[in-house]
Protein backbone atom coordinates (compact mmCIF):
# COMPACT_ATOMS: atom_id res chain seq x y z
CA UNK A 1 106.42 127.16 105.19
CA UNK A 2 104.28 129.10 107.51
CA UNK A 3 105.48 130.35 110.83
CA UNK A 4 103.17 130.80 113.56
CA UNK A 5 104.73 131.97 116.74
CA UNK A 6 107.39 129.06 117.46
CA UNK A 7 104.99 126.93 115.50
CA UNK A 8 106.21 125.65 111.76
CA UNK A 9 103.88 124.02 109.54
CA UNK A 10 103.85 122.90 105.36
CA UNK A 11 102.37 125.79 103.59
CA UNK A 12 98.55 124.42 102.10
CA UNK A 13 100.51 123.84 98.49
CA UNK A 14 103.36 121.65 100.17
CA UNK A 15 101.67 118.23 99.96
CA UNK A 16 100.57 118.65 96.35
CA UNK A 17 104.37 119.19 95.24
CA UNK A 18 105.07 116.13 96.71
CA UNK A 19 102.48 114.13 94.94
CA UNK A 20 104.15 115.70 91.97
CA UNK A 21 107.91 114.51 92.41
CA UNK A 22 110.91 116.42 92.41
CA UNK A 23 111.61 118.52 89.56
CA UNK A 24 114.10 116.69 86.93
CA UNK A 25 113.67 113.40 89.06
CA UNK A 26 111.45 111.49 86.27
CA UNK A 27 107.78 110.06 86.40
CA UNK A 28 106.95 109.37 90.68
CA UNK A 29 103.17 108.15 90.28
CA UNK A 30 102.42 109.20 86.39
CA UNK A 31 102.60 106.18 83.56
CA UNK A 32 103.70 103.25 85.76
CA UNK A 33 100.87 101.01 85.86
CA UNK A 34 102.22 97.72 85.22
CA UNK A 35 105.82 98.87 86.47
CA UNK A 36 107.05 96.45 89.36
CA UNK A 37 105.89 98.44 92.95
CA UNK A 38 109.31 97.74 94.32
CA UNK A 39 110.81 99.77 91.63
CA UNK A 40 107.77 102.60 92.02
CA UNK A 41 108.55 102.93 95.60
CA UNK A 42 112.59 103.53 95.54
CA UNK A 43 111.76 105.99 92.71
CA UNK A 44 109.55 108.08 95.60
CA UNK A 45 110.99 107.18 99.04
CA UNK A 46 113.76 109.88 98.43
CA UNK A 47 111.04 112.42 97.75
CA UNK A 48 109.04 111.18 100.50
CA UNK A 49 112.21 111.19 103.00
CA UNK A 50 113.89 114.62 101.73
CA UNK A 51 109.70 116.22 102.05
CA UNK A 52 109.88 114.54 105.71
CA UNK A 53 112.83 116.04 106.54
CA UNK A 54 113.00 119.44 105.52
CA UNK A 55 109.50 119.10 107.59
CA UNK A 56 110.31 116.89 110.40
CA UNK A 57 110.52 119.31 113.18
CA UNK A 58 107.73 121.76 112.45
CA UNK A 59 103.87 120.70 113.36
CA UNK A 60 103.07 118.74 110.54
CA UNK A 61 101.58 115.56 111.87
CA UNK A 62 98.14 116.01 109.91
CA UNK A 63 100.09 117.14 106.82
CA UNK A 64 102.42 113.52 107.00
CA UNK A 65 99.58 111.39 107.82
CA UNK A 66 97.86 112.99 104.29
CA UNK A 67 100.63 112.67 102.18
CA UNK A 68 100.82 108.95 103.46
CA UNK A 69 97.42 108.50 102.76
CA UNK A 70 98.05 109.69 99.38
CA UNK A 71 101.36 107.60 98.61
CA UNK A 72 99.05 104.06 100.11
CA UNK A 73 96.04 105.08 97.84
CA UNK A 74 98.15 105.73 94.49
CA UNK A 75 100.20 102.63 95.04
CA UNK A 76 96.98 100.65 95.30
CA UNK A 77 95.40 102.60 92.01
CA UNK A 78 98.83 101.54 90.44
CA UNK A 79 98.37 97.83 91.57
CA UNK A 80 95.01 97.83 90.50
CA UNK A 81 94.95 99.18 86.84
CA UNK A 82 96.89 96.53 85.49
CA UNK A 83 93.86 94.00 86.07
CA UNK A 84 91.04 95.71 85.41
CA UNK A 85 87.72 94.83 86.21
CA UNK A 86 89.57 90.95 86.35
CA UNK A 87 91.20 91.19 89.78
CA UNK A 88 90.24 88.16 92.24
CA UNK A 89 88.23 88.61 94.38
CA UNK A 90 89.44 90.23 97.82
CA UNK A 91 92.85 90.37 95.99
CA UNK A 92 93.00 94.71 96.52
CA UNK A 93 92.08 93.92 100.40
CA UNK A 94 95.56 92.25 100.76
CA UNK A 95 97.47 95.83 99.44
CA UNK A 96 97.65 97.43 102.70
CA UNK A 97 99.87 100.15 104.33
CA UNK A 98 101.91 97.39 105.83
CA UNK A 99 102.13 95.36 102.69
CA UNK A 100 103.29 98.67 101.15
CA UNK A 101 105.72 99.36 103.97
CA UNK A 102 107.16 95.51 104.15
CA UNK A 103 108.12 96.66 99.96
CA UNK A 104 110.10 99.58 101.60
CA UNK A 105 107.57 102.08 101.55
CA UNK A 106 108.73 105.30 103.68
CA UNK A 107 106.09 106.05 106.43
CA UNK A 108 106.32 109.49 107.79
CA UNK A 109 104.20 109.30 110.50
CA UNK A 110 105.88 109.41 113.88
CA UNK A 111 109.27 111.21 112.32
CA UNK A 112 108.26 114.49 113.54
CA UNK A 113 111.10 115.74 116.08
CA UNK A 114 110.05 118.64 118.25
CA UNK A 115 112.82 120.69 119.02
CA UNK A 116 114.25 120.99 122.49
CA UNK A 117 112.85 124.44 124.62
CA UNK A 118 115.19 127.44 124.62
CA UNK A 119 116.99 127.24 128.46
């Protein structure tokens, strides 16, 4: 965490321990081609929610909208791989952030809470 003035933001390293899951908590991205997404997406919403948290009231709105980029484009590698060079055509067009999020994806952009001023 960096603290600049009143101003709290993930340090530069912050986002890439996310993408690697929580120690102890088992495989989040790595080896599950072919696993069923519902079932890839509980495994990282608690990393995803407990990251969002712990940064939730700092200034971390690029940092959140990166690490959601990150989570979309790995879920769609992970869709993907399975098929090949045989998907239908158009059929990666329909895995969008929304389709994601309508599986239960967590989104953390717009959870940022900015903390009251000192009266």
């Amino acid at each position: 965490m960096v603290r600049l003035g009143s101003c709290v933001r993930p340090a530069a390293g912050s986002p890439v321990r996310v993408s690697a899951g929580a120690p102890g908590s088992g495989p989040g991205f790595v080896g599950r081609a072919g696993t069923d997404i519902r079932e890839v997406i509980a495994d990282i919403n608690p990393i995803l929610r407990g990251w969002g948290d712990y940064f939730r009231t700092g200034n971390a709105s690029t940092t959140f909208i990166q690490v959601d980029d990150y989570a979309v484009r790995r879920l769609h590698d992970l869709m993907r791989r399975p098929h090949g060079r045989h998907l239908r055509r158009a059929q990666w067009q329909t895995w969008t952030r929304e389709w994601f999020e309508a599986r239960g994806l967590y989104r953390l952009r717009g959870t940022i809470r900015y903390p009251a001023p000192a009266s």
